[in-house]
C-alpha atoms as a PDB file:
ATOM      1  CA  UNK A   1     -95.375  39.826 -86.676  1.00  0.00           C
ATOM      2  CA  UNK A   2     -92.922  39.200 -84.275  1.00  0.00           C
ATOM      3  CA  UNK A   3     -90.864  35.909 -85.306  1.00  0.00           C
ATOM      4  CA  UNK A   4     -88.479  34.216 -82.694  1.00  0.00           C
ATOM      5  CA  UNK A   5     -86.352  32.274 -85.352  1.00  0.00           C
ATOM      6  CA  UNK A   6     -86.613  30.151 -88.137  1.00  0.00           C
ATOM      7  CA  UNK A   7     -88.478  26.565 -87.691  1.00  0.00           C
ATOM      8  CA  UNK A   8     -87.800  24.836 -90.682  1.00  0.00           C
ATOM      9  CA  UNK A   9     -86.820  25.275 -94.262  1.00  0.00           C
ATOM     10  CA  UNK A  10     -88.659  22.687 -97.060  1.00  0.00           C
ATOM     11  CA  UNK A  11     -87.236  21.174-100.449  1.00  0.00           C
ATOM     12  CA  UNK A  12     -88.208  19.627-103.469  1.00  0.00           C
ATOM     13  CA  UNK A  13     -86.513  16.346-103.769  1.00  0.00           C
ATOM     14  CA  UNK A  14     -87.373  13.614-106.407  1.00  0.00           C
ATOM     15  CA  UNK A  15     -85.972  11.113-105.655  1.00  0.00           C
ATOM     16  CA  UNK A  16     -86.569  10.877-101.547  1.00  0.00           C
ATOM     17  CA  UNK A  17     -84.451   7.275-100.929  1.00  0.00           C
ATOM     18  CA  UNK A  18     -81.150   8.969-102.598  1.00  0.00           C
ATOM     19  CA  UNK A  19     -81.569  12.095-100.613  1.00  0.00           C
ATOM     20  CA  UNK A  20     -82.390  10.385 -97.260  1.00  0.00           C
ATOM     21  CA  UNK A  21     -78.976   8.648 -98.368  1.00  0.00           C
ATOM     22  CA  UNK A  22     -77.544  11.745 -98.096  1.00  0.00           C
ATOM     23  CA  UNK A  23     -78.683  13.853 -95.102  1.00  0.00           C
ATOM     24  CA  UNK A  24     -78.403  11.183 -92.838  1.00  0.00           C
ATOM     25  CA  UNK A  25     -75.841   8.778 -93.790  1.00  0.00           C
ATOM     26  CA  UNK A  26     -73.661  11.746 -95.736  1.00  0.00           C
ATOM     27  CA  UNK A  27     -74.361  14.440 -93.965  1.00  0.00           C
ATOM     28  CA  UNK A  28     -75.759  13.351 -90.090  1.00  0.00           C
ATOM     29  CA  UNK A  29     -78.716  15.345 -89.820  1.00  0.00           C
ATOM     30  CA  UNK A  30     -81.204  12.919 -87.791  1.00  0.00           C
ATOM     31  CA  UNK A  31     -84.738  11.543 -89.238  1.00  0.00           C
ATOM     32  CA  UNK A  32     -87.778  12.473 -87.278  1.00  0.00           C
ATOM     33  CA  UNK A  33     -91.151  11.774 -87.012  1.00  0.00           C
ATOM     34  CA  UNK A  34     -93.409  12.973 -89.920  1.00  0.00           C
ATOM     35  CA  UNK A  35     -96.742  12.642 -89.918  1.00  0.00           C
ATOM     36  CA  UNK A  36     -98.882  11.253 -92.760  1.00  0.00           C
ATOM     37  CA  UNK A  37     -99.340  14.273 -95.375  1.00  0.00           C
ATOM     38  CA  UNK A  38    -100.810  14.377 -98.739  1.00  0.00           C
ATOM     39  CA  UNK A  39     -97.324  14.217-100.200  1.00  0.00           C
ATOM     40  CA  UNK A  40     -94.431  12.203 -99.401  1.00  0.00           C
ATOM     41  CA  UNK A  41     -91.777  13.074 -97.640  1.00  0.00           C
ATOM     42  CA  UNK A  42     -88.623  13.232 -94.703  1.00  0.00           C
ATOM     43  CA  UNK A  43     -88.111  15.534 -92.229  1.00  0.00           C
ATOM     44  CA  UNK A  44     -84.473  15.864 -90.876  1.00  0.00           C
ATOM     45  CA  UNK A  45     -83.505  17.677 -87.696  1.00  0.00           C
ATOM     46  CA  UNK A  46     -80.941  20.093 -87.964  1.00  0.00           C
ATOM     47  CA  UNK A  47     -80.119  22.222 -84.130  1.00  0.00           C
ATOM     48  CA  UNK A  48     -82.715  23.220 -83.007  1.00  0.00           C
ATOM     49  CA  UNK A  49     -83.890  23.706 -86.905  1.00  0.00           C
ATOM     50  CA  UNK A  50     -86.093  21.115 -89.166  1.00  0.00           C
ATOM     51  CA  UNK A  51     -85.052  20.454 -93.002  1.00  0.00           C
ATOM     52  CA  UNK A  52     -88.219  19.560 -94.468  1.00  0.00           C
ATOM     53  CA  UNK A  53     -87.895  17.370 -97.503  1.00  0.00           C
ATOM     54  CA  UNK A  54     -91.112  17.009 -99.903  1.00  0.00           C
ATOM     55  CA  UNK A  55     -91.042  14.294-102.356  1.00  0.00           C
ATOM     56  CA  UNK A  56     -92.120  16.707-105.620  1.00  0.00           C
ATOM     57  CA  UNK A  57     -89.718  17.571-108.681  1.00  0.00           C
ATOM     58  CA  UNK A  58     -87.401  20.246-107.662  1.00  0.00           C
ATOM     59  CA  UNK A  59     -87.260  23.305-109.463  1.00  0.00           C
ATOM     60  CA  UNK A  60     -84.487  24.860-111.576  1.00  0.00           C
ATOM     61  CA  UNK A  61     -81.353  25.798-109.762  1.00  0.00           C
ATOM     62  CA  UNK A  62     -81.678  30.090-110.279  1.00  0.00           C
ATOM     63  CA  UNK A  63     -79.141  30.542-107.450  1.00  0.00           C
ATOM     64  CA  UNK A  64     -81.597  28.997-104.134  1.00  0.00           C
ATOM     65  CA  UNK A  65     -80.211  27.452-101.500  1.00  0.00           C
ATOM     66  CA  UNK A  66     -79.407  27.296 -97.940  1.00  0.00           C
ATOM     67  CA  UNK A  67     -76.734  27.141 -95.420  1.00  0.00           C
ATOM     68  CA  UNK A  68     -75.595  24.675 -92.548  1.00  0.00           C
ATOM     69  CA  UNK A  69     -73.209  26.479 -90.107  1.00  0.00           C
ATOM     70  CA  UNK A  70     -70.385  24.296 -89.322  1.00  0.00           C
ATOM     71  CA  UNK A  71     -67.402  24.886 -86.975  1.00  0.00           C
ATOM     72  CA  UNK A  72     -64.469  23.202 -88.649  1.00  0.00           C
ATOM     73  CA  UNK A  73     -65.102  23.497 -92.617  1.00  0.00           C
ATOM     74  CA  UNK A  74     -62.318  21.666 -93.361  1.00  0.00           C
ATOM     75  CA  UNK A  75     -62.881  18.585 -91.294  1.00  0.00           C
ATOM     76  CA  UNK A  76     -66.662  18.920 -92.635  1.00  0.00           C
ATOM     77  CA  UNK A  77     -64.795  18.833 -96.419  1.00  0.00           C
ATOM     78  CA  UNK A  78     -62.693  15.656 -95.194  1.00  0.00           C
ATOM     79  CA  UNK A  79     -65.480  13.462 -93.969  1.00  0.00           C
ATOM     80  CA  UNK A  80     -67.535  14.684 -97.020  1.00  0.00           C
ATOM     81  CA  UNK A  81     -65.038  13.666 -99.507  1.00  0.00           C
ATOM     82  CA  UNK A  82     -64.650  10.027 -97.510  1.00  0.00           C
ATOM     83  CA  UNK A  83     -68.126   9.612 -98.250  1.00  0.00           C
ATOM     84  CA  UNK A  84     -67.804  10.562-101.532  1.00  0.00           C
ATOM     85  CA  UNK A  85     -69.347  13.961-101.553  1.00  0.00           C
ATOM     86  CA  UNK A  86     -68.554  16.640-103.944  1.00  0.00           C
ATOM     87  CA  UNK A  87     -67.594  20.357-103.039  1.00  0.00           C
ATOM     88  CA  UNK A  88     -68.576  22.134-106.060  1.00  0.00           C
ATOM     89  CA  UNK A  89     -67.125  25.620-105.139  1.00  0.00           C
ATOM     90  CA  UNK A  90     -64.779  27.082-102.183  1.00  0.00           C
ATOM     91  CA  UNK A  91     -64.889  30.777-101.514  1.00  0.00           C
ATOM     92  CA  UNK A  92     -64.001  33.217 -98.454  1.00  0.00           C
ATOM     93  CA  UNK A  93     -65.852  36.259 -97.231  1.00  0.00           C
ATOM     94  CA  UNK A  94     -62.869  38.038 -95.439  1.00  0.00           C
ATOM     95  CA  UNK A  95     -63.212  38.242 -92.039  1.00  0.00           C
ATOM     96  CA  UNK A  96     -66.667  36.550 -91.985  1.00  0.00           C
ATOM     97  CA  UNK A  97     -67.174  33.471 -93.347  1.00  0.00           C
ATOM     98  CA  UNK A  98     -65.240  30.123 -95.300  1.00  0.00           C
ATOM     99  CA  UNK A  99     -68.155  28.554 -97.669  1.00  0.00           C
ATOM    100  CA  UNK A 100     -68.289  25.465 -99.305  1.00  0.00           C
ATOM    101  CA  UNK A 101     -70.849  24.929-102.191  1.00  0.00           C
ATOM    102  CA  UNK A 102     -72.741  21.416-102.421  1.00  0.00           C
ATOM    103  CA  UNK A 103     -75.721  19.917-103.717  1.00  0.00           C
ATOM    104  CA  UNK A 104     -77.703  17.272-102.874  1.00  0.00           C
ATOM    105  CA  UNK A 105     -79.120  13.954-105.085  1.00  0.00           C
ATOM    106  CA  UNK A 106     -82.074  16.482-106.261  1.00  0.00           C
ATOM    107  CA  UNK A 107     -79.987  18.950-107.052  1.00  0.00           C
ATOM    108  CA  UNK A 108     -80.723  21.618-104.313  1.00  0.00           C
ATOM    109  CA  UNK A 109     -77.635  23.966-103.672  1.00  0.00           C
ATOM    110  CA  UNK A 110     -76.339  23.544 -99.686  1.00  0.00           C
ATOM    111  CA  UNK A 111     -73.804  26.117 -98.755  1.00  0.00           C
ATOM    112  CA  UNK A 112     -71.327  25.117 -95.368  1.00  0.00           C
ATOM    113  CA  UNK A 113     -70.637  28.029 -93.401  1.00  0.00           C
ATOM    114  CA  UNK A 114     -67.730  28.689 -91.408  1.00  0.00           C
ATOM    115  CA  UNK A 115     -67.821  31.574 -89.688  1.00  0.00           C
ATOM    116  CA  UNK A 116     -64.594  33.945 -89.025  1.00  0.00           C
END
Protein backbone atom coordinates (compact mmCIF):
# COMPACT_ATOMS: atom_id res chain seq x y z
CA UNK A 1 0.00 0.00 0.00
CA UNK A 2 1.27 3.11 -0.94
CA UNK A 3 -0.93 6.01 0.75
CA UNK A 4 -0.53 9.71 -0.47
CA UNK A 5 -2.06 11.33 2.76
CA UNK A 6 -4.82 11.18 4.93
CA UNK A 7 -8.53 11.83 3.41
CA UNK A 8 -10.61 12.11 6.24
CA UNK A 9 -10.90 11.24 9.86
CA UNK A 10 -14.75 10.14 11.24
CA UNK A 11 -16.44 10.71 14.79
CA UNK A 12 -19.09 9.63 16.86
CA UNK A 13 -21.22 12.53 17.74
CA UNK A 14 -24.71 12.31 19.44
CA UNK A 15 -25.99 14.98 19.31
CA UNK A 16 -25.20 16.23 15.43
CA UNK A 17 -27.14 19.98 15.69
CA UNK A 18 -24.78 20.94 18.86
CA UNK A 19 -21.71 19.73 17.12
CA UNK A 20 -22.49 21.31 13.70
CA UNK A 21 -22.81 24.38 16.21
CA UNK A 22 -19.48 23.94 16.87
CA UNK A 23 -17.28 23.11 13.83
CA UNK A 24 -18.73 25.60 11.83
CA UNK A 25 -19.94 28.45 13.76
CA UNK A 26 -17.07 27.78 16.70
CA UNK A 27 -14.55 26.51 14.98
CA UNK A 28 -14.91 27.52 10.86
CA UNK A 29 -14.43 24.33 9.31
CA UNK A 30 -16.95 24.51 6.18
CA UNK A 31 -20.09 22.00 5.63
CA UNK A 32 -20.04 19.96 2.51
CA UNK A 33 -22.02 17.88 0.59
CA UNK A 34 -22.87 14.42 2.10
CA UNK A 35 -24.61 12.07 0.46
CA UNK A 36 -27.58 10.09 1.81
CA UNK A 37 -26.02 7.14 4.05
CA UNK A 38 -27.59 4.68 6.27
CA UNK A 39 -26.65 6.84 9.23
CA UNK A 40 -26.85 10.41 9.82
CA UNK A 41 -24.42 12.63 9.63
CA UNK A 42 -22.02 16.07 8.61
CA UNK A 43 -19.10 16.19 6.85
CA UNK A 44 -16.82 19.29 7.46
CA UNK A 45 -13.89 20.29 5.28
CA UNK A 46 -10.81 20.85 6.91
CA UNK A 47 -7.48 21.83 4.10
CA UNK A 48 -7.43 19.76 1.92
CA UNK A 49 -8.71 17.12 4.78
CA UNK A 50 -12.56 15.95 5.51
CA UNK A 51 -13.83 15.61 9.32
CA UNK A 52 -16.41 13.12 9.00
CA UNK A 53 -19.05 13.36 11.67
CA UNK A 54 -21.49 10.19 12.17
CA UNK A 55 -24.51 10.73 14.17
CA UNK A 56 -23.92 7.39 16.64
CA UNK A 57 -23.08 7.57 20.53
CA UNK A 58 -19.49 8.30 20.94
CA UNK A 59 -17.39 6.10 22.77
CA UNK A 60 -15.50 6.57 26.06
CA UNK A 61 -12.79 9.14 26.06
CA UNK A 62 -9.45 6.43 26.62
CA UNK A 63 -7.10 9.20 25.42
CA UNK A 64 -8.48 9.44 21.24
CA UNK A 65 -8.38 12.31 19.52
CA UNK A 66 -7.08 14.37 16.80
CA UNK A 67 -5.27 17.45 15.89
CA UNK A 68 -5.99 20.72 13.79
CA UNK A 69 -2.68 22.51 12.94
CA UNK A 70 -3.06 26.10 13.49
CA UNK A 71 -0.55 28.95 12.93
CA UNK A 72 -1.20 31.42 15.71
CA UNK A 73 -2.44 29.26 18.88
CA UNK A 74 -3.00 32.05 20.77
CA UNK A 75 -5.23 34.04 18.50
CA UNK A 76 -7.00 30.49 17.85
CA UNK A 77 -7.41 30.49 22.05
CA UNK A 78 -8.81 34.23 21.81
CA UNK A 79 -11.51 33.75 19.25
CA UNK A 80 -12.30 30.38 20.98
CA UNK A 81 -12.83 31.85 24.30
CA UNK A 82 -15.14 34.83 22.52
CA UNK A 83 -17.23 32.13 21.45
CA UNK A 84 -17.28 30.61 24.52
CA UNK A 85 -15.08 27.64 24.01
CA UNK A 86 -13.20 25.91 26.64
CA UNK A 87 -9.35 25.02 26.55
CA UNK A 88 -9.20 22.18 28.82
CA UNK A 89 -5.33 21.79 28.94
CA UNK A 90 -2.17 23.93 27.60
CA UNK A 91 1.11 22.15 27.19
CA UNK A 92 4.50 22.71 25.11
CA UNK A 93 6.64 20.18 23.34
CA UNK A 94 9.99 22.18 23.34
CA UNK A 95 11.05 23.13 20.22
CA UNK A 96 8.13 21.42 18.39
CA UNK A 97 4.88 22.14 19.13
CA UNK A 98 2.30 24.62 21.57
CA UNK A 99 -1.02 22.33 22.11
CA UNK A 100 -4.19 23.23 23.28
CA UNK A 101 -6.64 20.47 24.52
CA UNK A 102 -10.51 20.80 23.58
CA UNK A 103 -13.48 18.84 23.16
CA UNK A 104 -16.32 19.06 21.30
CA UNK A 105 -20.42 18.89 22.33
CA UNK A 106 -19.93 14.86 22.08
CA UNK A 107 -17.17 14.84 23.93
CA UNK A 108 -14.40 13.92 21.36
CA UNK A 109 -10.87 15.27 22.45
CA UNK A 110 -9.45 18.01 19.58
CA UNK A 111 -5.88 18.93 20.16
CA UNK A 112 -4.62 22.63 18.35
CA UNK A 113 -1.25 22.37 17.15
CA UNK A 114 1.18 24.99 16.87
CA UNK A 115 4.11 24.06 15.51
CA UNK A 116 7.73 25.51 16.65
Amino acid sequence: MISKGVHHVSVNVDDLEACRRFYVDALELTEIERPELSVGGLWLQVGPQQLHLLELPSPPALGQHFSLAVDDLDAALVMLADRGVEIDRLNTIEGVCRQAFLCDPAGNQIELTESL
